[in-house]
N, C-alpha and C. Protein backbone atom coordinates (compact mmCIF):
# COMPACT_ATOMS: atom_id res chain seq x y z
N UNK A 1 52.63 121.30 45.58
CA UNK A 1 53.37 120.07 45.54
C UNK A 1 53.27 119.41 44.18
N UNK A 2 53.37 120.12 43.18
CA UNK A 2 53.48 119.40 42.02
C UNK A 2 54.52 119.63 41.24
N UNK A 3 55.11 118.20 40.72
CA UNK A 3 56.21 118.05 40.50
C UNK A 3 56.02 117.98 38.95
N UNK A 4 56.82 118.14 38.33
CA UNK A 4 56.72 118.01 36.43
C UNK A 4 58.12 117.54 36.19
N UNK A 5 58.15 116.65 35.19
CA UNK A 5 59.34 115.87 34.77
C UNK A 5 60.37 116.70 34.11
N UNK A 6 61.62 116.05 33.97
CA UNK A 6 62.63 117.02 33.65
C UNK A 6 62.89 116.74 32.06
N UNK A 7 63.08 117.51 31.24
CA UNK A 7 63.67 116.75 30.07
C UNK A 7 64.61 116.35 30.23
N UNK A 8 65.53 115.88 31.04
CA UNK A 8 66.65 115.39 31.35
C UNK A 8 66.36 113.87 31.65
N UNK A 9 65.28 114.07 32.65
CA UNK A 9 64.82 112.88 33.37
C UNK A 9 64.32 111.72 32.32
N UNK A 10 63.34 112.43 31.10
CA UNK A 10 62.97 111.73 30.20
C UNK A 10 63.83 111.51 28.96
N UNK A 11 65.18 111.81 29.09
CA UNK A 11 66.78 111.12 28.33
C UNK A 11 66.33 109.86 28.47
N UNK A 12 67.01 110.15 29.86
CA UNK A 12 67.32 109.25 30.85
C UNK A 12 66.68 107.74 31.34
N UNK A 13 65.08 108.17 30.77
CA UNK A 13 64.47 106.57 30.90
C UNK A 13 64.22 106.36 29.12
N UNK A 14 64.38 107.54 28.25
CA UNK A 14 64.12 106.39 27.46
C UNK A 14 65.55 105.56 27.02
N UNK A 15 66.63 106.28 27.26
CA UNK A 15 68.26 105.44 26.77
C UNK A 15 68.44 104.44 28.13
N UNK A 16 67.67 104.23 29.02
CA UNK A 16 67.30 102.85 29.76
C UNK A 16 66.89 102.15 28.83
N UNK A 17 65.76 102.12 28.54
CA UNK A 17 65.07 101.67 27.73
C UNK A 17 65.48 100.84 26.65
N UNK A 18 65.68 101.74 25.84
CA UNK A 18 66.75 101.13 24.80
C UNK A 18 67.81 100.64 25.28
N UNK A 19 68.84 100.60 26.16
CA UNK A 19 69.57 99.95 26.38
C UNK A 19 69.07 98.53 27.12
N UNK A 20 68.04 98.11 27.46
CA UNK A 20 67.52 97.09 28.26
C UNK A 20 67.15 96.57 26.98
N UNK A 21 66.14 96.96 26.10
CA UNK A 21 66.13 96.70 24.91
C UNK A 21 66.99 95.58 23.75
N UNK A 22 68.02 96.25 23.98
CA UNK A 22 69.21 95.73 23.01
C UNK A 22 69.74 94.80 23.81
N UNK A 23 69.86 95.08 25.04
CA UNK A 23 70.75 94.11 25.75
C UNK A 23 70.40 92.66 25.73
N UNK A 24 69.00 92.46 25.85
CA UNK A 24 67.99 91.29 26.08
C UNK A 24 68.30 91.13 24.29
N UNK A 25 68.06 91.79 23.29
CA UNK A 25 68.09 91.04 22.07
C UNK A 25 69.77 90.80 21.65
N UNK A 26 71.11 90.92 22.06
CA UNK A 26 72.25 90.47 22.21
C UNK A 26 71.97 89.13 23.23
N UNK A 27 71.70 89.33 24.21
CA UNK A 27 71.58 88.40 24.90
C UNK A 27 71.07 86.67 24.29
N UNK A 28 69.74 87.56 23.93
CA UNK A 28 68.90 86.46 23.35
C UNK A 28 69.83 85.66 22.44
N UNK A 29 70.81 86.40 21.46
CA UNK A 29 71.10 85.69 20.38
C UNK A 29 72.75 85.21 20.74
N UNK A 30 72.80 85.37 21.61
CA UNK A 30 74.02 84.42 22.37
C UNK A 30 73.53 83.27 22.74
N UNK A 31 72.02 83.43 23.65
CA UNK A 31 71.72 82.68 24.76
C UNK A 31 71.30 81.31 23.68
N UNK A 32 70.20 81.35 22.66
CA UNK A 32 68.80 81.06 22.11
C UNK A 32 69.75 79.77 21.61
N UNK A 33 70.74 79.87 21.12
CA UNK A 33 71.60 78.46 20.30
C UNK A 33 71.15 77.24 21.17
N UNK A 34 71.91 77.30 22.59
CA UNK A 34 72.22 76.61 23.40
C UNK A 34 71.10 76.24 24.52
N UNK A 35 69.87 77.24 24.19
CA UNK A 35 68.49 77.03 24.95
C UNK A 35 67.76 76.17 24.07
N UNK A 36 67.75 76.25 22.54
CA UNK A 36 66.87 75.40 21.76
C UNK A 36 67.57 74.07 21.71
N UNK A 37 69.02 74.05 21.90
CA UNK A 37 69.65 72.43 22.03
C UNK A 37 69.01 71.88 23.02
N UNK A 38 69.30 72.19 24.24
CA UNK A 38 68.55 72.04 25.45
C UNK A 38 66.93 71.40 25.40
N UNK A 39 66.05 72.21 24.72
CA UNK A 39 64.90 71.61 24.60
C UNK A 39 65.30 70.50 23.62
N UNK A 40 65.48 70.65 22.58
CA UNK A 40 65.60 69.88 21.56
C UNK A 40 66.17 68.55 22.36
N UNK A 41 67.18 68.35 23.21
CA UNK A 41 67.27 66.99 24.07
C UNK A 41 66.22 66.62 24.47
N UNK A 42 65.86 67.46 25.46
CA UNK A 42 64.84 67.15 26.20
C UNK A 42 63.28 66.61 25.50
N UNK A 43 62.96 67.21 24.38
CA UNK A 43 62.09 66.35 23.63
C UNK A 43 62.17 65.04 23.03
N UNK A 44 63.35 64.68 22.78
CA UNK A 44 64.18 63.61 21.94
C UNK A 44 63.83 62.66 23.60
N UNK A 45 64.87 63.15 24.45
CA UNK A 45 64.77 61.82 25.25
C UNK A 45 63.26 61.60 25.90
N UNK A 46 62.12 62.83 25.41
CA UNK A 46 60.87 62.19 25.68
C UNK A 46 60.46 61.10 25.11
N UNK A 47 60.47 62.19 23.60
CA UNK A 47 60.01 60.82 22.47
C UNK A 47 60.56 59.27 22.48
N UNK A 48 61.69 59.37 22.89
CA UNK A 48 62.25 58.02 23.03
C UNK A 48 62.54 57.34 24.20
N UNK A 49 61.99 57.60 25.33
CA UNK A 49 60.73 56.81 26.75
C UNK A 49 59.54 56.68 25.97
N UNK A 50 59.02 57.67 25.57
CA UNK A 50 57.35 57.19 25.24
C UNK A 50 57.72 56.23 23.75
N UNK A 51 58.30 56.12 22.70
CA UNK A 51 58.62 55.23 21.85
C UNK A 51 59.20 53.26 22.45
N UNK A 52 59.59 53.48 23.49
CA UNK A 52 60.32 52.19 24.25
C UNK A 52 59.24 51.88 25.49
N UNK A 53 58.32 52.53 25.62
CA UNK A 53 57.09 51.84 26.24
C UNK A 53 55.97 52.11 25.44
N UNK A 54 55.95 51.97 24.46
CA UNK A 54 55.27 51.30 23.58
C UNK A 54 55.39 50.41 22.85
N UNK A 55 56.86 50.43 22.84
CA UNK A 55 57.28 49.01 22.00
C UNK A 55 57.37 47.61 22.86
N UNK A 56 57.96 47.87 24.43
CA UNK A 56 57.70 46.89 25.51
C UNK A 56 56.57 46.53 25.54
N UNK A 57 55.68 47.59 25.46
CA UNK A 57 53.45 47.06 25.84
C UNK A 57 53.53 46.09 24.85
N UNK A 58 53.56 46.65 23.43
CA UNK A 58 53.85 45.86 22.33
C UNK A 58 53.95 44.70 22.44
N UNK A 59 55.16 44.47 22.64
CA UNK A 59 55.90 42.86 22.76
C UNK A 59 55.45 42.07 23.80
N UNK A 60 54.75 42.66 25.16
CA UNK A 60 54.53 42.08 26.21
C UNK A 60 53.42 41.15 25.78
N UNK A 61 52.63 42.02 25.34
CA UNK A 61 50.72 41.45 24.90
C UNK A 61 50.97 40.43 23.73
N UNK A 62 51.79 40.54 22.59
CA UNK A 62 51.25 39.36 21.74
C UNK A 62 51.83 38.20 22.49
N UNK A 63 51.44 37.00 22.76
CA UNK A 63 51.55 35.79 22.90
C UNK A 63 52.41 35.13 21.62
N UNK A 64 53.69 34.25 22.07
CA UNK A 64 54.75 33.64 21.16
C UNK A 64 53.42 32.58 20.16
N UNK A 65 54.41 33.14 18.86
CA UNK A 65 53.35 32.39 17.99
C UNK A 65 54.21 31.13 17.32
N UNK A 66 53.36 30.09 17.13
CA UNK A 66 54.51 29.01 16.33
C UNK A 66 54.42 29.06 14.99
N UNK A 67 55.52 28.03 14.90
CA UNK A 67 55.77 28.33 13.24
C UNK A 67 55.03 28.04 12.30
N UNK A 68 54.72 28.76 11.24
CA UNK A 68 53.52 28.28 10.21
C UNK A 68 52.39 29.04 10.69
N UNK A 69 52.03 29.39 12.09
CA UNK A 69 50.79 29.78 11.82
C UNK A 69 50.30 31.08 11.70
N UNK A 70 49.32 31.35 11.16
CA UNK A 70 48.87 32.38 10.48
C UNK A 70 47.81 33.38 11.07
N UNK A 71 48.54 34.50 11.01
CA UNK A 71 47.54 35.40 11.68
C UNK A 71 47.04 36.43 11.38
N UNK A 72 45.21 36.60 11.66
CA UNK A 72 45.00 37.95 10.30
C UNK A 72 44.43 39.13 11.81
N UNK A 73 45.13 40.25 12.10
CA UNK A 73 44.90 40.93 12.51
C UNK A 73 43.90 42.46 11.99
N UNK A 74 42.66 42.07 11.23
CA UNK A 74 42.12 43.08 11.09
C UNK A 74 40.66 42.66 11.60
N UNK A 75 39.89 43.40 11.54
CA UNK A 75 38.10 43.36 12.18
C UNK A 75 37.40 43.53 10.75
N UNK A 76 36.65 42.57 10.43
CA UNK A 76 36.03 42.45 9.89
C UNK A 76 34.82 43.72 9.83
N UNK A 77 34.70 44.09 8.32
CA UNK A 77 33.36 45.53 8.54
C UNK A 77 32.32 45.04 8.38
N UNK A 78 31.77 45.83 9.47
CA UNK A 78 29.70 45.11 9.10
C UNK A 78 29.49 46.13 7.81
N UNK A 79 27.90 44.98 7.22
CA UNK A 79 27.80 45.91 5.94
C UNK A 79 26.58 46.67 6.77
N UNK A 80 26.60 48.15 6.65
CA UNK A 80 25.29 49.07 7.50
C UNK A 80 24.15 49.78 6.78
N UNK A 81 24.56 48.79 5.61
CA UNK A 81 23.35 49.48 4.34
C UNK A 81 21.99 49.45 5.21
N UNK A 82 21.21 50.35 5.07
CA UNK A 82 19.55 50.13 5.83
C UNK A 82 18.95 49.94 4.71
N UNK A 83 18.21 48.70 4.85
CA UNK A 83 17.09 48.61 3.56
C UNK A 83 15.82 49.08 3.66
N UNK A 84 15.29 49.87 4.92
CA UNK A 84 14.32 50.73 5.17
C UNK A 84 14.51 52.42 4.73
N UNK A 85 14.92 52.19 3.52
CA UNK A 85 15.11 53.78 3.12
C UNK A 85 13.99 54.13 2.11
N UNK A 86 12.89 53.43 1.89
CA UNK A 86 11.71 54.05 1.19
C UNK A 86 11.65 52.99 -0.10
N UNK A 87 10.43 53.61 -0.76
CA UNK A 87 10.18 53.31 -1.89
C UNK A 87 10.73 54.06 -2.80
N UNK A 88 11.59 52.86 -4.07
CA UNK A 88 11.87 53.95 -5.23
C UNK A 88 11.38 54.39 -6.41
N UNK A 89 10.60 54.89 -6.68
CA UNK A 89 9.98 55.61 -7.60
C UNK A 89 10.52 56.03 -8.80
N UNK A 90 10.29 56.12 -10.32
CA UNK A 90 10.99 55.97 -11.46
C UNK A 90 9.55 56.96 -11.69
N UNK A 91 10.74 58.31 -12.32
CA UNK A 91 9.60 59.45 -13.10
C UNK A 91 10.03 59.74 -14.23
N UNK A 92 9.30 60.31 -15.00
CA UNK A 92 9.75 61.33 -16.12
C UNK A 92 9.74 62.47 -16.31
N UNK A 93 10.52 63.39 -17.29
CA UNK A 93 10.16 64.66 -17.11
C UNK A 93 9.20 64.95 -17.95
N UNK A 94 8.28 66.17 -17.49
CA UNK A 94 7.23 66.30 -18.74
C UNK A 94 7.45 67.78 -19.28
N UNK A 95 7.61 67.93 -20.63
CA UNK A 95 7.94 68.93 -21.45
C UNK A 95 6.76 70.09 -21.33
């Protein structure tokens, strides 16, 4: 009961092959224009939900300010120098 392939048989799958091959890369380059537009929306109208609720949070939180007054929105830096870093010592070189 043992069977051995035909050289016929092995035409036959590899010009499958290649024809599945080519077909998918024709395909692709019909298809790929109109699939990357597609995403390309679909990212855009992400970015611009997540851009318009951030700009609503935005606007919601500051409190109406009146006129003239002045506002400094930064944080002040601590200074973190440690003055426990030793004694400094002054040497010379000796020849």
């Amino acid at each position: 009961m043992l069977q051995y392939a035909s050289f016929t048989g092995l035409i036959k799958t590899i010009l499958i092959i290649l024809l599945v091959w080519y077909g998918i890369k024709i395909l692709s380059r019909l298809f790929a224009p109109a699939l990357m537009r597609y995403v390309a929306k679909k990212a855009e109208a992400k970015f611009g939900e997540q851009f318009n609720q951030q700009y609503k949070r935005n606007n919601q939180q500051e409190p109406p300010k009146k006129e003239g007054e002045t506002v400094i929105d930064k944080v002040p830096r601590t200074n973190t120098s440690n003055k426990n870093v030793g004694e400094y010592v002054d040497y010379e070189e000796i020849d």
